[in-house]
PDB file of N, CA and C in Angstrom:
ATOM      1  N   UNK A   1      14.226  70.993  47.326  1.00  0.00           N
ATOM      2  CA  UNK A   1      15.116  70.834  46.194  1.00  0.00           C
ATOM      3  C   UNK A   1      14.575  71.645  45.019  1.00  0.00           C
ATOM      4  N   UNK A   2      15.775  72.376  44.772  1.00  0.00           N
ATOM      5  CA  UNK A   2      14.917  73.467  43.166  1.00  0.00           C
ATOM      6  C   UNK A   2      15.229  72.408  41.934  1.00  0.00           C
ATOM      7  N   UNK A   3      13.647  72.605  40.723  1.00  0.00           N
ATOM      8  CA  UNK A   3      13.388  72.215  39.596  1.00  0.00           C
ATOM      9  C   UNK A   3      14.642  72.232  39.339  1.00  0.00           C
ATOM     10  N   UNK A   4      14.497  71.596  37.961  1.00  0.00           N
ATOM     11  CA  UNK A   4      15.294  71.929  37.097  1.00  0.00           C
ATOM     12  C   UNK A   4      14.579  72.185  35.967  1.00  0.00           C
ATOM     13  N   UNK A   5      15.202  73.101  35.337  1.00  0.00           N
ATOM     14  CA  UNK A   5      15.256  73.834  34.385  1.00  0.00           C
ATOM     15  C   UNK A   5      15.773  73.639  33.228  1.00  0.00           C
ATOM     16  N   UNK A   6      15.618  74.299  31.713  1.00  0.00           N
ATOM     17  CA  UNK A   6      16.367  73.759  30.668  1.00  0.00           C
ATOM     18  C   UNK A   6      16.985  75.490  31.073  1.00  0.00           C
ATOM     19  N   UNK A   7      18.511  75.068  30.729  1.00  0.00           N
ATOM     20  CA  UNK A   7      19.058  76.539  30.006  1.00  0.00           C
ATOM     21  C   UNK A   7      18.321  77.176  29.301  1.00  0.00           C
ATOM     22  N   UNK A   8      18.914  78.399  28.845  1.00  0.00           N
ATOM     23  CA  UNK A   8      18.062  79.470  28.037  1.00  0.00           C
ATOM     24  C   UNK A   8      19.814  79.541  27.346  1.00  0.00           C
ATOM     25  N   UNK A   9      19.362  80.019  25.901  1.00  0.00           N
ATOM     26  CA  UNK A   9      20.368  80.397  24.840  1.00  0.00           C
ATOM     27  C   UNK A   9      21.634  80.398  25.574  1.00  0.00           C
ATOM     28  N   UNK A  10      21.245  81.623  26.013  1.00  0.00           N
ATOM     29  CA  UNK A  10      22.352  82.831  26.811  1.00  0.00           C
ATOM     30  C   UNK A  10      22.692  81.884  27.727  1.00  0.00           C
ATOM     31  N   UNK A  11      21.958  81.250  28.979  1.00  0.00           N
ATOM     32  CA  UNK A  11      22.840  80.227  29.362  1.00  0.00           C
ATOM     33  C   UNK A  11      23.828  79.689  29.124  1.00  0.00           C
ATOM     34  N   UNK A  12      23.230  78.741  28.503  1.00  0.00           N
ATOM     35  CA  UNK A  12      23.945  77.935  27.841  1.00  0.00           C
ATOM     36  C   UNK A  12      25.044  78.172  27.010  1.00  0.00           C
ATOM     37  N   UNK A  13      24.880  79.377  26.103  1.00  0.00           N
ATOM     38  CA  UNK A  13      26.448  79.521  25.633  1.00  0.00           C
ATOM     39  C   UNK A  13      27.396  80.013  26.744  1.00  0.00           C
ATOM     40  N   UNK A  14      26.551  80.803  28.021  1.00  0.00           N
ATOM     41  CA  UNK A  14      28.007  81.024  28.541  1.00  0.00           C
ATOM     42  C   UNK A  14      28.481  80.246  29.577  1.00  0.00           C
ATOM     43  N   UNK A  15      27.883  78.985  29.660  1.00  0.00           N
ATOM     44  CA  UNK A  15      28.533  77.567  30.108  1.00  0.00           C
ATOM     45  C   UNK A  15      29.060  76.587  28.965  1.00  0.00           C
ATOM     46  N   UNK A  16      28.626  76.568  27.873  1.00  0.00           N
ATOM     47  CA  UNK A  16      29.248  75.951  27.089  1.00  0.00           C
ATOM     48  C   UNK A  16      31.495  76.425  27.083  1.00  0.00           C
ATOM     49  N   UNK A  17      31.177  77.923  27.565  1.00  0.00           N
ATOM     50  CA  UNK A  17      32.653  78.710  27.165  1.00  0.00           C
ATOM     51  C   UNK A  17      33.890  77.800  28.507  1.00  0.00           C
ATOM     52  N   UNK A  18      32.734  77.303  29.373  1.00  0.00           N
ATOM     53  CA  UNK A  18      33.170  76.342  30.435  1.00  0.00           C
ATOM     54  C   UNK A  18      33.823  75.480  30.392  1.00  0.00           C
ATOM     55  N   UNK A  19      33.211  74.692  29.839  1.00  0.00           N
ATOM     56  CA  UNK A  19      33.258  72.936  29.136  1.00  0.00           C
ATOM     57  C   UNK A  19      34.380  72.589  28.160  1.00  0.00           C
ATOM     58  N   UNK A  20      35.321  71.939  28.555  1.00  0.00           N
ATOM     59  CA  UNK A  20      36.616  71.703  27.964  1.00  0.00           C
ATOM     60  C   UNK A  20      36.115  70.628  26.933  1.00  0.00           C
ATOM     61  N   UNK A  21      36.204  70.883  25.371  1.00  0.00           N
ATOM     62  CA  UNK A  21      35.946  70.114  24.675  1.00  0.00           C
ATOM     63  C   UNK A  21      34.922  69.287  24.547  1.00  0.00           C
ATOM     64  N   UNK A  22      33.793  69.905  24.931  1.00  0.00           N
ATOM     65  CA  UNK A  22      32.533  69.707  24.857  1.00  0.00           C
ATOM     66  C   UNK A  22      32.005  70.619  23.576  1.00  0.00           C
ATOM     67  N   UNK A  23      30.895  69.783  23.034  1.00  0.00           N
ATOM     68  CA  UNK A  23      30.362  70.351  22.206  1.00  0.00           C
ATOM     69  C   UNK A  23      28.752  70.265  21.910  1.00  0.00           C
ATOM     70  N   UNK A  24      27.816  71.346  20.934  1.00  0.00           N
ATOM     71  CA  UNK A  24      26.278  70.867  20.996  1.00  0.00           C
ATOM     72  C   UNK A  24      26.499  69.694  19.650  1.00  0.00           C
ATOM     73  N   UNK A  25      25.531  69.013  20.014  1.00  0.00           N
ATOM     74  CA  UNK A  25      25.012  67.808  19.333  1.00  0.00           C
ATOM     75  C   UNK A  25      23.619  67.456  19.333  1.00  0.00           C
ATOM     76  N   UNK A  26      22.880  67.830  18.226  1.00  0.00           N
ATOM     77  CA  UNK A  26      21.826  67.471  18.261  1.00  0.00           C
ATOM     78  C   UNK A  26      21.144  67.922  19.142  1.00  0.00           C
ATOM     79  N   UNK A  27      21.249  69.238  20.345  1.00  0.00           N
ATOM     80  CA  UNK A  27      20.374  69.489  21.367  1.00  0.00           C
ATOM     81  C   UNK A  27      21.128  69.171  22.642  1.00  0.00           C
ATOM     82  N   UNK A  28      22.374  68.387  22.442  1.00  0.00           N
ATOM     83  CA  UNK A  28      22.654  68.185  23.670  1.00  0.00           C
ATOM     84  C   UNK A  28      24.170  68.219  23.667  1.00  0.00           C
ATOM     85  N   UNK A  29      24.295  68.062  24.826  1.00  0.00           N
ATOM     86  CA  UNK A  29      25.888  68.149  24.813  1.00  0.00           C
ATOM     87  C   UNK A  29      27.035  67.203  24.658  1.00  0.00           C
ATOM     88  N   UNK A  30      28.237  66.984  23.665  1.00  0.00           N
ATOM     89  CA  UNK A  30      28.450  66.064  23.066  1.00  0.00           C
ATOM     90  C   UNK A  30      30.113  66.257  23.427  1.00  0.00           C
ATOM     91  N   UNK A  31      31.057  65.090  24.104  1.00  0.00           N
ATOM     92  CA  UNK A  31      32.077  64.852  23.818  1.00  0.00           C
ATOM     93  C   UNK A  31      32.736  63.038  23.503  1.00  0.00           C
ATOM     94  N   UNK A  32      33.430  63.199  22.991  1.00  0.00           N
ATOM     95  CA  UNK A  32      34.527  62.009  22.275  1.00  0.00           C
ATOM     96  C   UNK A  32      35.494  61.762  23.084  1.00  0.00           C
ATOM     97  N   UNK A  33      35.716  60.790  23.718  1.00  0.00           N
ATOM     98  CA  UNK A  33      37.046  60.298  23.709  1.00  0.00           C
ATOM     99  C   UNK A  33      38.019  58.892  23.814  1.00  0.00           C
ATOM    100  N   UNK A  34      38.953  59.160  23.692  1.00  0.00           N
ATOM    101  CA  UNK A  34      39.656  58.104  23.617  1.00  0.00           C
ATOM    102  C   UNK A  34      41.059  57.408  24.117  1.00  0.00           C
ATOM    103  N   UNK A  35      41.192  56.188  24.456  1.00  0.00           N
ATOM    104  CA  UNK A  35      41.735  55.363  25.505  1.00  0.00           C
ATOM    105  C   UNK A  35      42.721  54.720  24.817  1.00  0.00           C
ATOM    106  N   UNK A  36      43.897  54.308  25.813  1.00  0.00           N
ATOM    107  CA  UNK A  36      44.825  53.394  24.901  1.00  0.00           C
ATOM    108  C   UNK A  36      44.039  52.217  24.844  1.00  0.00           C
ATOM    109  N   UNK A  37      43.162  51.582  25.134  1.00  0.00           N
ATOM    110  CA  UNK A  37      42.961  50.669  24.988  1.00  0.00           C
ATOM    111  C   UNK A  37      40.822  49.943  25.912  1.00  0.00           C
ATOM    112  N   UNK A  38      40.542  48.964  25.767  1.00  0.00           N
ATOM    113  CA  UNK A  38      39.640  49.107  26.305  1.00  0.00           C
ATOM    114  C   UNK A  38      38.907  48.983  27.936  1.00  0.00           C
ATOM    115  N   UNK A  39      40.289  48.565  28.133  1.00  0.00           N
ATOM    116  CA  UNK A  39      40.251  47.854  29.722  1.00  0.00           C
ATOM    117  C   UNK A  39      40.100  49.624  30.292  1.00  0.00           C
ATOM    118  N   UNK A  40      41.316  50.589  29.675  1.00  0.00           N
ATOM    119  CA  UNK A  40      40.984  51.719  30.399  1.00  0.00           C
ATOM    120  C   UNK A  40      39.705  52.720  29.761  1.00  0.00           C
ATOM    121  N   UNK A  41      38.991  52.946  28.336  1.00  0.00           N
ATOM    122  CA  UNK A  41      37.582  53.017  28.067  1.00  0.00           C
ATOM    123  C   UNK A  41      36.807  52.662  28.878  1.00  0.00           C
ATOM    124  N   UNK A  42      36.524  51.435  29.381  1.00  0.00           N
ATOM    125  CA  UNK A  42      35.571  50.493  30.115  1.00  0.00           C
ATOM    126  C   UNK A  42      35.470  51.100  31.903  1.00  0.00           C
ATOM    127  N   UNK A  43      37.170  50.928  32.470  1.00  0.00           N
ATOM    128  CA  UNK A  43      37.454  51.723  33.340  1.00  0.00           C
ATOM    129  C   UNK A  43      36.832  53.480  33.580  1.00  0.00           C
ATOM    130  N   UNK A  44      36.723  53.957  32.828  1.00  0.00           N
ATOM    131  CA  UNK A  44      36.383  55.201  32.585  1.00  0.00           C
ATOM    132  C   UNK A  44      34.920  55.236  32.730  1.00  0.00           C
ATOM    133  N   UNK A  45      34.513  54.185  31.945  1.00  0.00           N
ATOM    134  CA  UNK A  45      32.926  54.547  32.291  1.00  0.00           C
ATOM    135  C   UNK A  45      32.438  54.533  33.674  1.00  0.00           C
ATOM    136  N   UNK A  46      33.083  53.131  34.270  1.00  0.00           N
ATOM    137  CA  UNK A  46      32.328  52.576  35.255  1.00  0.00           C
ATOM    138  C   UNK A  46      32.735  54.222  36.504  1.00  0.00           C
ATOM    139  N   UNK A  47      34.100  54.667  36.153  1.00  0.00           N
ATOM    140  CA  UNK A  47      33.863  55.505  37.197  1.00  0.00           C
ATOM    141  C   UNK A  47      32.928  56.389  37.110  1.00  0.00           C
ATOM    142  N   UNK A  48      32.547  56.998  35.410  1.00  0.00           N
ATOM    143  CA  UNK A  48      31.048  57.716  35.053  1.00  0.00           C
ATOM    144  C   UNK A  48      30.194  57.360  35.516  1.00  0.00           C
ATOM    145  N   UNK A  49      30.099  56.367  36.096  1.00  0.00           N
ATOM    146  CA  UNK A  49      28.734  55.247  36.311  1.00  0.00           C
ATOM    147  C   UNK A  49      28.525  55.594  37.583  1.00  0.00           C
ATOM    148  N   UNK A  50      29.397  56.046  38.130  1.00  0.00           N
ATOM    149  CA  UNK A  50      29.535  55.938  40.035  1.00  0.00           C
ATOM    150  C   UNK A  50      28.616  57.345  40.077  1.00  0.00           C
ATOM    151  N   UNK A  51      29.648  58.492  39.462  1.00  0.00           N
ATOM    152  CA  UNK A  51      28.856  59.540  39.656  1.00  0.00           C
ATOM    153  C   UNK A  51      27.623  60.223  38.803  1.00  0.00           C
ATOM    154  N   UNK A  52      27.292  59.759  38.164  1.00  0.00           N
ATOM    155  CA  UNK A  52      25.754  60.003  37.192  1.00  0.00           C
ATOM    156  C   UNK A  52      24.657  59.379  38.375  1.00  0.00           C
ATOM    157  N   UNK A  53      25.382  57.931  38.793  1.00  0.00           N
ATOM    158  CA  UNK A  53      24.132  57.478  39.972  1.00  0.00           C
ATOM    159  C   UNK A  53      23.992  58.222  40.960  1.00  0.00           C
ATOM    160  N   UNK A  54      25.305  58.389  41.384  1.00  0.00           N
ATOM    161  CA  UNK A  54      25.351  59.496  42.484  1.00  0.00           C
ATOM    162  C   UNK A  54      24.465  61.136  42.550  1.00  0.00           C
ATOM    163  N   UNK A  55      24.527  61.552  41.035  1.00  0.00           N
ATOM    164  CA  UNK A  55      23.695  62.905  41.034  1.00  0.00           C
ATOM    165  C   UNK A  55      22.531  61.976  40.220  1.00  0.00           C
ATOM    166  N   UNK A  56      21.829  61.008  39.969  1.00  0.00           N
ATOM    167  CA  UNK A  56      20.556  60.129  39.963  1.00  0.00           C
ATOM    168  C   UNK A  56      19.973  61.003  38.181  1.00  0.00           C
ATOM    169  N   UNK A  57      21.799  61.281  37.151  1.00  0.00           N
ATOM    170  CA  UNK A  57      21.886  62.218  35.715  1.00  0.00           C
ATOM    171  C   UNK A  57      22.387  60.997  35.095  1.00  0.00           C
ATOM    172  N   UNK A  58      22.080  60.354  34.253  1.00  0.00           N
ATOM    173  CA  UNK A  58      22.147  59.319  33.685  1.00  0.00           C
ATOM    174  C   UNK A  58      22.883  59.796  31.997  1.00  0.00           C
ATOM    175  N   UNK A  59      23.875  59.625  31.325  1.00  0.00           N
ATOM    176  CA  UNK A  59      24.495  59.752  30.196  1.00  0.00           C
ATOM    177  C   UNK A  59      23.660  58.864  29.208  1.00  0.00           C
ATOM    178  N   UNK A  60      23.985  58.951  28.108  1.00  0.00           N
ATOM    179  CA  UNK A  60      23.364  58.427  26.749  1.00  0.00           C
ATOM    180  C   UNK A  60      24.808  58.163  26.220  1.00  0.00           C
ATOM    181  N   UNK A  61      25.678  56.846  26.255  1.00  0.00           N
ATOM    182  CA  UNK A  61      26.831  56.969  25.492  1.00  0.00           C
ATOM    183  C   UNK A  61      26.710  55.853  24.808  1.00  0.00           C
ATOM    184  N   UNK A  62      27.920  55.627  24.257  1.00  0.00           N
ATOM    185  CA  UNK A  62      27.977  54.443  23.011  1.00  0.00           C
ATOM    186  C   UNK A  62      29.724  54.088  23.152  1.00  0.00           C
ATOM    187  N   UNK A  63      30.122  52.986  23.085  1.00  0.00           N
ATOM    188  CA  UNK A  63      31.784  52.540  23.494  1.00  0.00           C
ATOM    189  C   UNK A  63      32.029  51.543  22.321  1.00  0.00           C
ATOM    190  N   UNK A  64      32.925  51.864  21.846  1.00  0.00           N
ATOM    191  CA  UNK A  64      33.772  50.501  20.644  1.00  0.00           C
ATOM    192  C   UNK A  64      34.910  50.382  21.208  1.00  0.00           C
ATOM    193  N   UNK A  65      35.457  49.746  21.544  1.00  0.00           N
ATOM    194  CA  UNK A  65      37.125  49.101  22.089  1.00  0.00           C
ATOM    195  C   UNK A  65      37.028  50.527  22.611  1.00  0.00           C
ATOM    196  N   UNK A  66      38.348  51.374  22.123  1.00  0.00           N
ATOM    197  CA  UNK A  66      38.791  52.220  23.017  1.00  0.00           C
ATOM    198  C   UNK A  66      38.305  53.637  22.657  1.00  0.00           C
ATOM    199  N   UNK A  67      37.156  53.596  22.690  1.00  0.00           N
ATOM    200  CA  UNK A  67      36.293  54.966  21.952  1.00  0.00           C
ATOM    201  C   UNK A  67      34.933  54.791  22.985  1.00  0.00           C
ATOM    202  N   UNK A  68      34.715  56.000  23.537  1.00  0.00           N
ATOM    203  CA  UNK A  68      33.639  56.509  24.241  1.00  0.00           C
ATOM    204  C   UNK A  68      32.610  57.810  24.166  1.00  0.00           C
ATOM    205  N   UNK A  69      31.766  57.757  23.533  1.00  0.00           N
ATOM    206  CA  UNK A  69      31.066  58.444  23.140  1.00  0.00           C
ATOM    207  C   UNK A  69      29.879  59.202  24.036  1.00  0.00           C
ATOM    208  N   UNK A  70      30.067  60.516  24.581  1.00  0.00           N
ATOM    209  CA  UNK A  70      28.513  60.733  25.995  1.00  0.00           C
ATOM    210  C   UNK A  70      28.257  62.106  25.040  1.00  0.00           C
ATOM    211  N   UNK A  71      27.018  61.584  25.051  1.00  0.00           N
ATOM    212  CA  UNK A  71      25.879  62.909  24.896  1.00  0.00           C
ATOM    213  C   UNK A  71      25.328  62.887  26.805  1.00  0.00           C
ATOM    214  N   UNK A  72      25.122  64.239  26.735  1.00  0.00           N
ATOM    215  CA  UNK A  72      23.912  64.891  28.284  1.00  0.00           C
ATOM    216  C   UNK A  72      22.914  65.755  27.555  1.00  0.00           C
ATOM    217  N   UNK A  73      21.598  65.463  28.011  1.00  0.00           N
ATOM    218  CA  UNK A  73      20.470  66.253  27.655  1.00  0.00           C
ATOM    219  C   UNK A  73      19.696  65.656  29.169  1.00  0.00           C
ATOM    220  N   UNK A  74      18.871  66.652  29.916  1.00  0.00           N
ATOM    221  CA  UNK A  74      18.122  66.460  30.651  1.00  0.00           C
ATOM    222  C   UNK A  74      16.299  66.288  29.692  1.00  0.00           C
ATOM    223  N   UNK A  75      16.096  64.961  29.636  1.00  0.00           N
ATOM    224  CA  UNK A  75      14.918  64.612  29.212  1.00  0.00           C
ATOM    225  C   UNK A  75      13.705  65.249  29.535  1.00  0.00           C
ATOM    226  N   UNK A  76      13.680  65.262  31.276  1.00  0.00           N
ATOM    227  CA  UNK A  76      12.449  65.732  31.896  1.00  0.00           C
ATOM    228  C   UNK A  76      12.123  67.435  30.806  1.00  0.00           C
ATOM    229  N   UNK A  77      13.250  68.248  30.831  1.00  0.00           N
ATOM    230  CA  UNK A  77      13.019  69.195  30.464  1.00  0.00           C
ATOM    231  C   UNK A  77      13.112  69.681  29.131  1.00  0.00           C
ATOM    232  N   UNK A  78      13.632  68.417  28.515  1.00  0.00           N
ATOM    233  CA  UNK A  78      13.445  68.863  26.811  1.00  0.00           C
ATOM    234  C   UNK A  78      14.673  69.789  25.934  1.00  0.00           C
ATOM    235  N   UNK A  79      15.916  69.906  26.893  1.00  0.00           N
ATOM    236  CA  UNK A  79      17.040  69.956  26.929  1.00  0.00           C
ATOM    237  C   UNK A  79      18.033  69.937  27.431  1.00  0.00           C
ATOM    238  N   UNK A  80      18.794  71.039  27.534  1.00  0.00           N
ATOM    239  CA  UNK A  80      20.395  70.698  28.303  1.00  0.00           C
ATOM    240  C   UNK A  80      20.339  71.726  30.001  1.00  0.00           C
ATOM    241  N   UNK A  81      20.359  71.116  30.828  1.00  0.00           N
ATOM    242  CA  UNK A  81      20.242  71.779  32.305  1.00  0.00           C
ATOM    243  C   UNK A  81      21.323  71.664  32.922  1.00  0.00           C
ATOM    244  N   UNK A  82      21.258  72.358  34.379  1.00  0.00           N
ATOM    245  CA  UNK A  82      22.649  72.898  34.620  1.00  0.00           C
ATOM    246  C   UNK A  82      23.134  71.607  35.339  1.00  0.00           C
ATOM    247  N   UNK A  83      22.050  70.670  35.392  1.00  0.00           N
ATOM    248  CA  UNK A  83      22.499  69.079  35.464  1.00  0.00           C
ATOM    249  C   UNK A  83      23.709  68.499  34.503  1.00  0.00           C
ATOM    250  N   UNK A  84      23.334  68.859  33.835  1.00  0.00           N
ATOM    251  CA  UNK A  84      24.012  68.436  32.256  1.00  0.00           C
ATOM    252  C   UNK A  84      25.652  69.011  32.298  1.00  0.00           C
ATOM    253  N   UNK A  85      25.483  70.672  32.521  1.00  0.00           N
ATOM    254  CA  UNK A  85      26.595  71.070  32.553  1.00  0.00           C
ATOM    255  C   UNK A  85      27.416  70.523  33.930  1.00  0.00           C
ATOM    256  N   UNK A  86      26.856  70.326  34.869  1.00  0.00           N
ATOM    257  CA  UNK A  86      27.887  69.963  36.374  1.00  0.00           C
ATOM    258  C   UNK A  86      28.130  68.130  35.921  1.00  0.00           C
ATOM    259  N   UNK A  87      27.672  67.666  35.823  1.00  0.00           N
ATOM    260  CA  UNK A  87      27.821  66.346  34.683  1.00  0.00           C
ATOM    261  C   UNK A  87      28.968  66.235  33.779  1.00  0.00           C
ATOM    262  N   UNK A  88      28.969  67.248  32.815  1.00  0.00           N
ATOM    263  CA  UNK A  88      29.973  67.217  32.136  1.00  0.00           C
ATOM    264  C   UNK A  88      30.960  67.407  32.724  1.00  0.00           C
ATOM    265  N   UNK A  89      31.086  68.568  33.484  1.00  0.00           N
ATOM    266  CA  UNK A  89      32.514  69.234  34.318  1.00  0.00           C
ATOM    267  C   UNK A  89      32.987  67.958  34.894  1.00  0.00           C
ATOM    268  N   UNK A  90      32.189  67.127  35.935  1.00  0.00           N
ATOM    269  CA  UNK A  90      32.460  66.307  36.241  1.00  0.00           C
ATOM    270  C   UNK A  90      33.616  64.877  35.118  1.00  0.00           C
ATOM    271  N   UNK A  91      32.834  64.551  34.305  1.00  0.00           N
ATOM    272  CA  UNK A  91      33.319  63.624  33.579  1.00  0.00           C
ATOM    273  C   UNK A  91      35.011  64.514  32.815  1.00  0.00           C
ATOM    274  N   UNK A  92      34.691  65.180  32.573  1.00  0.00           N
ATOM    275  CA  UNK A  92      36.021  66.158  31.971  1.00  0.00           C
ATOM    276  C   UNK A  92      36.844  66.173  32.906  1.00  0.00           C
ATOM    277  N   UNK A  93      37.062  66.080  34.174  1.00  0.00           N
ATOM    278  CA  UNK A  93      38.032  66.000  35.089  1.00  0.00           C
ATOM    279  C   UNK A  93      38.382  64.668  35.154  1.00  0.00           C
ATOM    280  N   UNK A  94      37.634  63.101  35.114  1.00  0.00           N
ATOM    281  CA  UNK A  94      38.104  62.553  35.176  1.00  0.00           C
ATOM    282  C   UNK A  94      39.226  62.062  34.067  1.00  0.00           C
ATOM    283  N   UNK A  95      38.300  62.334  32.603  1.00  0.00           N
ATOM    284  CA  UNK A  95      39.483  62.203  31.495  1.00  0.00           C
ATOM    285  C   UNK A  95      40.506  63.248  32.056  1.00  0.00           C
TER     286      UNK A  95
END
C-alpha cells in the first residue's frame, strides 16, 4: 500500500479545480451544507459515516438541525492528501 502524502501547492490547486464547492479552510478542505430538515442532515452523515470507515478517512464536522459542516485534512501528514480529495468527491456525490 503507497504512503500517503500531503499535496504540494500545485497539487492541490489543480484538484481543488475538481471539487464542486469545496473550499480551503484553515489548511484543509472545507464544505457547507444544507438539508430541509434534520432527519435528512443526520441521514446524510450516517451515509458519510459508512464511507470514511470504509476508506478508514475520518471527517472533522459539526451539525445544528439542518446544517452540516466537514472539514478533510489528513493529520498523519500535516495536511490535505489525495485521501482528502477522493473523500470529498465522494461526499459531493452524495449531496
Amino acid at each position: 500500500m503507497a504512503k500517503v502524502q500531503k499535496l504540494s501547492d500545485k497539487e492541490l490547486q489543480e484538484r481543488m479545480a475538481t471539487l464542486d464547492g469545496w473550499v480551503l479552510d484553515h489548511g484543509k478542505l472545507y464544505r457547507k451544507f444544507k438539508f430541509p430538515n434534520f432527519i435528512q442532515a443526520f441521514g446524510f452523515m450516517s451515509q458519510v459515516a459508512l464511507i470514511a470507515e470504509a476508506m478508514n478517512h475520518h471527517p472533522e464536522w459539526f451539525n445544528v438541525y439542518n446544517r452540516v459542516e466537514i472539514h478533510l485534512a489528513t493529520h498523519d501528514v500535516g495536511g490535505i492528501s489525495a485521501k482528502d480529495v477522493e473523500l470529498a468527491n465522494k461526499i459531493s456525490v452524495l449531496a
